[in-house]
Protein backbone atom coordinates (compact mmCIF):
# COMPACT_ATOMS: atom_id res chain seq x y z
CA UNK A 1 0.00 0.00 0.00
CA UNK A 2 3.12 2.25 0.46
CA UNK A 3 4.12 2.02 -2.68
CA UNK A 4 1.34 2.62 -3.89
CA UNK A 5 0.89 5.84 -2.44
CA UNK A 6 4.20 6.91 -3.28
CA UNK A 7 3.71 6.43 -6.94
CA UNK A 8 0.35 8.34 -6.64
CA UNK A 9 1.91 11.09 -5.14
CA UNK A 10 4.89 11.21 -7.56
CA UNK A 11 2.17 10.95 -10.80
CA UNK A 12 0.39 13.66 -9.20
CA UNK A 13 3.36 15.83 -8.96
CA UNK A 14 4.43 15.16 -12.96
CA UNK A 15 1.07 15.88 -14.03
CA UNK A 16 0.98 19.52 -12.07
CA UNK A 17 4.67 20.24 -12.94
CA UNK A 18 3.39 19.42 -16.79
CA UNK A 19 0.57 21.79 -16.20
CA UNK A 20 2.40 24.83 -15.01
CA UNK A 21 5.52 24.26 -17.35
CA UNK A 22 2.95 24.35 -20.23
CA UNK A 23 0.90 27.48 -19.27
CA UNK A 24 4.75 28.92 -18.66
CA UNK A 25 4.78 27.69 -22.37
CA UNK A 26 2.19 29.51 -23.42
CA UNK A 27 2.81 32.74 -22.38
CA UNK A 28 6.62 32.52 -23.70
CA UNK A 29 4.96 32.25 -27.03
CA UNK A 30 2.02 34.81 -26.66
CA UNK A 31 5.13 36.89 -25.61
CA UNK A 32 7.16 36.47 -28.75
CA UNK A 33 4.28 36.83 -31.28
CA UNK A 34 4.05 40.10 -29.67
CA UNK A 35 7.83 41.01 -30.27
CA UNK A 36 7.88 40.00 -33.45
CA UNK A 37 10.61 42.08 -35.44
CA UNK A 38 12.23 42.15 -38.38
CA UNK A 39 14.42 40.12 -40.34
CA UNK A 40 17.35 41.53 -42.42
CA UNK A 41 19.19 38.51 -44.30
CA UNK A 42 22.46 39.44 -45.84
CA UNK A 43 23.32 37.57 -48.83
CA UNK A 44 26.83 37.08 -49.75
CA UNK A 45 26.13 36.56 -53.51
CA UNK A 46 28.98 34.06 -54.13
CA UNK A 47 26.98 31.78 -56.53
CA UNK A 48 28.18 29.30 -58.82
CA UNK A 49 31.91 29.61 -60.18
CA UNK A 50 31.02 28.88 -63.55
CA UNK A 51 29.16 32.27 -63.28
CA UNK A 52 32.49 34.39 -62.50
CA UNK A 53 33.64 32.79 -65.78
């Protein structure tokens, strides 16, 4: 009976840690759609060598 309670107690405490790491989830990634900036992408423009040709 002792072990059973002790793996009751230990499901219990995965399940609530799951809970509160995925609301912590959630608001990470309400937070970022918020900050959303933008993107400058530099482009070396090596390209092919046959082009240089």
């Amino acid at each position: 009976m002792k072990k059973y309670a002790v793996e009751l107690i230990m499901a219990s405490l995965l399940l609530i840690s799951f809970f509160f790491l995925a609301r912590q989830a959630a608001e990470v990634s309400g937070d970022m759609k918020i900050q959303e900036r933008e993107v400058i992408a530099i482009d070396p423009g090596h390209g092919d060598m046959k082009m240089r040709r």
